[in-house]
C-alpha atoms as a PDB file:
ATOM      1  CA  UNK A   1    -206.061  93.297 117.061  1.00  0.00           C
ATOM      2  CA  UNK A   2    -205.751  91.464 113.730  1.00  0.00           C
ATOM      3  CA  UNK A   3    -207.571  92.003 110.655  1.00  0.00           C
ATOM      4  CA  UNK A   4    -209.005  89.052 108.020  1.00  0.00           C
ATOM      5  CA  UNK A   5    -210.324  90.148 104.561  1.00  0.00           C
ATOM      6  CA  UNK A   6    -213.101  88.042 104.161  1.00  0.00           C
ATOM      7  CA  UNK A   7    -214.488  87.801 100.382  1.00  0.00           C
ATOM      8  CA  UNK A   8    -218.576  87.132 100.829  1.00  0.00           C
ATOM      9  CA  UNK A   9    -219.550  87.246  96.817  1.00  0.00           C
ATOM     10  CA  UNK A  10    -218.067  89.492  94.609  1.00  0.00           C
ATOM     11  CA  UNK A  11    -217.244  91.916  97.700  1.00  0.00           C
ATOM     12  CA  UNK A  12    -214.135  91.183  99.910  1.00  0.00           C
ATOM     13  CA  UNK A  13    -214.763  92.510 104.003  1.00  0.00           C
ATOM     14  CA  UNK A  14    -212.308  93.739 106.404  1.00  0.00           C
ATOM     15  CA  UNK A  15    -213.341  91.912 109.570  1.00  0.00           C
ATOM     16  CA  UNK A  16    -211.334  92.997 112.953  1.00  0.00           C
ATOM     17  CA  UNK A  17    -210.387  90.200 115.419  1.00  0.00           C
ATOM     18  CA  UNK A  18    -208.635  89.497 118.501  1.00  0.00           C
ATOM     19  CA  UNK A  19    -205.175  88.128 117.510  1.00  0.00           C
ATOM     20  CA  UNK A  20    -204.944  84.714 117.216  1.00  0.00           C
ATOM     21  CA  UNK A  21    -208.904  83.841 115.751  1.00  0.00           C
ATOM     22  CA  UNK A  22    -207.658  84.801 112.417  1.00  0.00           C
ATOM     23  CA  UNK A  23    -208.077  81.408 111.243  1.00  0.00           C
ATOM     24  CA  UNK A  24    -211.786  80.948 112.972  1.00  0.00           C
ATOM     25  CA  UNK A  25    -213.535  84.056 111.520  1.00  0.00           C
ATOM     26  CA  UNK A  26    -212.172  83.049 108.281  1.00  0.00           C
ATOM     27  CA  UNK A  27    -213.875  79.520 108.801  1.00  0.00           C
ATOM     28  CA  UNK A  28    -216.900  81.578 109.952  1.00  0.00           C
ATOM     29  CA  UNK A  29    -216.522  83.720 106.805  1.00  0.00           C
ATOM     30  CA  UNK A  30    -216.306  80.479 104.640  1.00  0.00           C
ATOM     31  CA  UNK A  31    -219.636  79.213 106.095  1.00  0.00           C
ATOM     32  CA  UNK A  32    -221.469  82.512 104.960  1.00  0.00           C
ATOM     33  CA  UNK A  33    -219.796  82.617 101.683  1.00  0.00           C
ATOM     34  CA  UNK A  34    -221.126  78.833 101.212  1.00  0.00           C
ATOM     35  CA  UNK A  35    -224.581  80.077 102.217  1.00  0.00           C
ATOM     36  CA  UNK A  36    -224.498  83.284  99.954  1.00  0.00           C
ATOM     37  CA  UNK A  37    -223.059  80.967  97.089  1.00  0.00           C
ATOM     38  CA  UNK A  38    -226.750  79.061  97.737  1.00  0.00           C
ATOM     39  CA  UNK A  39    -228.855  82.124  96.794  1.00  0.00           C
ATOM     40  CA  UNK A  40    -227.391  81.275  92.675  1.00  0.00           C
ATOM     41  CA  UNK A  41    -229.985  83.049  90.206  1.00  0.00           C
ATOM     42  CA  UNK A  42    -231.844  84.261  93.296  1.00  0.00           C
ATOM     43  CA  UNK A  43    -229.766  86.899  94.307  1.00  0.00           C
ATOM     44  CA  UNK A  44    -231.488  90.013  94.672  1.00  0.00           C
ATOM     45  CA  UNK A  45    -229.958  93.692  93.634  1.00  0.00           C
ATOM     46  CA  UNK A  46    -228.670  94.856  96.639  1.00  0.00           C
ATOM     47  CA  UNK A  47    -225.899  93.016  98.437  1.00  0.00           C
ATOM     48  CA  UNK A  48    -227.069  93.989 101.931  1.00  0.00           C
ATOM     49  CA  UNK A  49    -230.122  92.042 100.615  1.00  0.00           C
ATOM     50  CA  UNK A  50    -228.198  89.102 100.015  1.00  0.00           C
ATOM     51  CA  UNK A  51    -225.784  88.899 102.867  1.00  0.00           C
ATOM     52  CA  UNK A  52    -228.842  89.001 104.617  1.00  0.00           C
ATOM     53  CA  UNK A  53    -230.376  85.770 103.792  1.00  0.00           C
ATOM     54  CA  UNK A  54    -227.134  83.709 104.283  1.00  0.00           C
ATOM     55  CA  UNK A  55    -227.487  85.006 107.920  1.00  0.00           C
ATOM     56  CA  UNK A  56    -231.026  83.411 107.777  1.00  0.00           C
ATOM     57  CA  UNK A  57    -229.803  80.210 106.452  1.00  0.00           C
ATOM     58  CA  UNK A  58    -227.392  79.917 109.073  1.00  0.00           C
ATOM     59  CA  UNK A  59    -229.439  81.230 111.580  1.00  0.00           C
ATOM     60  CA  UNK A  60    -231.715  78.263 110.387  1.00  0.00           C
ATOM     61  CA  UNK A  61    -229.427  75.887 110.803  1.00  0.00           C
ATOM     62  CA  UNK A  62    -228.282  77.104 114.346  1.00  0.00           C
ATOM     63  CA  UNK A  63    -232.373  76.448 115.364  1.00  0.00           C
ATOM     64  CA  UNK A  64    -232.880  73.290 114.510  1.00  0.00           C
ATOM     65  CA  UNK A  65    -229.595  72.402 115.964  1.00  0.00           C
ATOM     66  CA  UNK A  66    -230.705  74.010 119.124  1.00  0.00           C
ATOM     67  CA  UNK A  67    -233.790  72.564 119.134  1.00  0.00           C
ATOM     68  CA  UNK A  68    -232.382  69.217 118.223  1.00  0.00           C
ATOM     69  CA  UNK A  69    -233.614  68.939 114.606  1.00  0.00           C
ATOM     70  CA  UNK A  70    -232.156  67.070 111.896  1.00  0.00           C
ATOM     71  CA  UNK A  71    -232.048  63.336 113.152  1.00  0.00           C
ATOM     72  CA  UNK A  72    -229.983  64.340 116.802  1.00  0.00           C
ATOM     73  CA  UNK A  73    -231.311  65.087 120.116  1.00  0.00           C
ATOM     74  CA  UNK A  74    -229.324  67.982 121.281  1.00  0.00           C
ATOM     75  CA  UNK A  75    -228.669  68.690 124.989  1.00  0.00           C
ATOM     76  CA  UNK A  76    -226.863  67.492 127.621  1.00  0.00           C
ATOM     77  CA  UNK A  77    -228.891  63.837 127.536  1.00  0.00           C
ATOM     78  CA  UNK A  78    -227.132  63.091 124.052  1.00  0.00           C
ATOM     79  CA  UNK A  79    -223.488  64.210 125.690  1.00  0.00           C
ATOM     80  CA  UNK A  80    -223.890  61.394 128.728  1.00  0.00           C
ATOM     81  CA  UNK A  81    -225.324  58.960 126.352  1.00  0.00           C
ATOM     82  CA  UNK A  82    -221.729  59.629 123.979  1.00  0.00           C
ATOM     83  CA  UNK A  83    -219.977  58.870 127.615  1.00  0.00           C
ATOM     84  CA  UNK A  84    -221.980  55.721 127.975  1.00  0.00           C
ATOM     85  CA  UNK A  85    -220.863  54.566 124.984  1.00  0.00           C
ATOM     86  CA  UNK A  86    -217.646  55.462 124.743  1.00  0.00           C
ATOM     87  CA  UNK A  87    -217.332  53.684 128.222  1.00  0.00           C
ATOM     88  CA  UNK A  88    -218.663  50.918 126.674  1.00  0.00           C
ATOM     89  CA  UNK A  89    -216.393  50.764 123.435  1.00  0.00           C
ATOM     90  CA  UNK A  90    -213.357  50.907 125.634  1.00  0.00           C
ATOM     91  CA  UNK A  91    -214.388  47.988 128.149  1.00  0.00           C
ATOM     92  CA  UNK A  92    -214.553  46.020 124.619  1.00  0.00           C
ATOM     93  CA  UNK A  93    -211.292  47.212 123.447  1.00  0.00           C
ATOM     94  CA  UNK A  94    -209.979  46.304 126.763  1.00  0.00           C
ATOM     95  CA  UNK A  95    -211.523  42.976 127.350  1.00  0.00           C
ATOM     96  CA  UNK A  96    -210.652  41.898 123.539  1.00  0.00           C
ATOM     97  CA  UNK A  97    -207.099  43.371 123.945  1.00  0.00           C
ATOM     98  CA  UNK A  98    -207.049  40.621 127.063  1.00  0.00           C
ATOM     99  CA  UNK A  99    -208.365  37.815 125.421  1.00  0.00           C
ATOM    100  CA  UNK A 100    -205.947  35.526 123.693  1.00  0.00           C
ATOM    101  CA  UNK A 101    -205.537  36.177 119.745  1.00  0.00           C
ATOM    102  CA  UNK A 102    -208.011  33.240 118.063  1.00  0.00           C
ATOM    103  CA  UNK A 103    -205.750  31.357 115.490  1.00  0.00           C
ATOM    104  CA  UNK A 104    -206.274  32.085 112.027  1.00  0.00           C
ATOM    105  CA  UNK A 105    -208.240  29.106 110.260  1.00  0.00           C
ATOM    106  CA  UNK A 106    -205.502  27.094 107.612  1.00  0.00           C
ATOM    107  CA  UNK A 107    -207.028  27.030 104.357  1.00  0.00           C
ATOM    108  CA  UNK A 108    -207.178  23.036 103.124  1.00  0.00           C
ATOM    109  CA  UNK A 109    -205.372  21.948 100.658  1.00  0.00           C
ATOM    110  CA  UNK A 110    -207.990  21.181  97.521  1.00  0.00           C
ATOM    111  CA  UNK A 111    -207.796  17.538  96.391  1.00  0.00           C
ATOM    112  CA  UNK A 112    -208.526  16.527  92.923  1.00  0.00           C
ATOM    113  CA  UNK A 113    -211.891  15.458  93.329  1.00  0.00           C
ATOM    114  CA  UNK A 114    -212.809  18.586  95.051  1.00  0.00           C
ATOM    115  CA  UNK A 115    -211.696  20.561  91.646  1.00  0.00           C
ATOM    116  CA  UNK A 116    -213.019  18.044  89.550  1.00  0.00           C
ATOM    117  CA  UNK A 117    -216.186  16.268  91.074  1.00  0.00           C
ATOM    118  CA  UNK A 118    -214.133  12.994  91.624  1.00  0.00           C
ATOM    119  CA  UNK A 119    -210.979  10.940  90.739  1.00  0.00           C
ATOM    120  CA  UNK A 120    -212.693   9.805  87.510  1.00  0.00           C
ATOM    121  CA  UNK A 121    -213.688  13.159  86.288  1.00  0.00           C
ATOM    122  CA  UNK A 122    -210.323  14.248  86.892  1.00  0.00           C
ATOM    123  CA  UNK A 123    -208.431  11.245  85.053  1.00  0.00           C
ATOM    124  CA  UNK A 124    -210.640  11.929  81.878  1.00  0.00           C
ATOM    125  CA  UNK A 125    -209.814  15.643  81.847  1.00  0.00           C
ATOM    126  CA  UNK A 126    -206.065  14.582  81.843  1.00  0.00           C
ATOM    127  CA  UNK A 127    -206.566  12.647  79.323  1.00  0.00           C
ATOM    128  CA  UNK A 128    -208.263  15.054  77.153  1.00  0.00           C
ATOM    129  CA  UNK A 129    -205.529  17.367  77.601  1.00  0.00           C
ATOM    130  CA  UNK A 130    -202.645  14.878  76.988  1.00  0.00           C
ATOM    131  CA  UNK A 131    -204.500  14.417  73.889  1.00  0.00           C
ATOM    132  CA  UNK A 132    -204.845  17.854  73.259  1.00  0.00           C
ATOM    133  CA  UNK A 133    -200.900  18.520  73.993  1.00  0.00           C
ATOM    134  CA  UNK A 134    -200.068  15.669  71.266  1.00  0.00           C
ATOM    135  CA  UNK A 135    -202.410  17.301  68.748  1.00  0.00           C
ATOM    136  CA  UNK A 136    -200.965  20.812  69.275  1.00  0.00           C
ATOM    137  CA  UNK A 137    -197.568  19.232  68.885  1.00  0.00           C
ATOM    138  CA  UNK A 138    -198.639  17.707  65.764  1.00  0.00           C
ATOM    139  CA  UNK A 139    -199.682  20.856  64.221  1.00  0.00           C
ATOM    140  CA  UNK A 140    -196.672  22.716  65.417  1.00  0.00           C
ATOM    141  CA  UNK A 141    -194.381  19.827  63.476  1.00  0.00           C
ATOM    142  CA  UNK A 142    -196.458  20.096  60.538  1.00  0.00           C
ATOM    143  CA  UNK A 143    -196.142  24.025  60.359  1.00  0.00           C
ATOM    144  CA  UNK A 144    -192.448  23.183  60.843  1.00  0.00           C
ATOM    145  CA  UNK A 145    -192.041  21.374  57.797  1.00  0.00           C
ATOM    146  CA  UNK A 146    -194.282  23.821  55.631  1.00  0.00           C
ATOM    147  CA  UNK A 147    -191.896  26.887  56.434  1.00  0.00           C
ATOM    148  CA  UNK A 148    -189.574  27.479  53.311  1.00  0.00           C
ATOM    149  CA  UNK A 149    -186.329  26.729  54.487  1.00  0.00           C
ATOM    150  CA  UNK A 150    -183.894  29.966  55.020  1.00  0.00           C
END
């Protein structure tokens, strides 16, 4: 036998255990602490109290999972429907690990007139920048020959 100290609260809890579940009824312990942290302000006097209703909210929980609340089914039904589909999933993976590998599309080479509307468009925006270029050089010369010699 094996002991875990679980901590619930302010209170830690020796808990006795067959060796080797150490590590599950301190997962189980987690899951009421996360309840018990829930109560907040609400927490009444007495810790009994308290412990108490994170039972019921787990015990909650464990009915509507029985009963198949909360968006699943439940039961054996939903277990052979998870086999159906995991059937399913693996012909796919098989049949699309057969097929031949598509080849990947080659991305076109963009012409001029595709970036600039057409051949025209694109000779007047060289020419605007040529023009640009000369004026830039222009003003770099003339900065030139402003700076005070060293």
């Amino acid at each position: 036998m094996s002991t875990v100290t679980l901590t619930i609260g302010p209170k830690s809890y020796p808990v006795a255990c067959a060796d080797g579940e150490e590590a599950h009824v301190e997962k189980l312990g987690a899951m009421i602490a996360e309840k018990y942290a829930l109560l907040g302000a609400a927490r009444g006097p007495l810790e009994a109290q308290n412990l108490l209703f994170a039972a019921l909210f787990l015990a909650d929980e464990l009915a509507e999972a029985r009963k198949g609340g909360r968006g699943g089914k439940g039961g054996k039904g939903d277990i052979a429907e998870l086999r159906a589909e995991i059937e399913r999933l693996e012909s796919e993976l098989s049949a699309a690990r057969a097929a031949p590998p598509a080849p990947a599309p080659q991305p076109a080479a963009p012409s001029q007139s595709d970036l600039f509307g057409s051949a025209e468009a694109a000779g007047a925006i060289a020419q605007r920048l040529e023009a640009l270029a000369e004026r830039a050089e222009a003003s770099a010369a003339a900065l030139e020959a402003l700076r005070p010699s060293a």
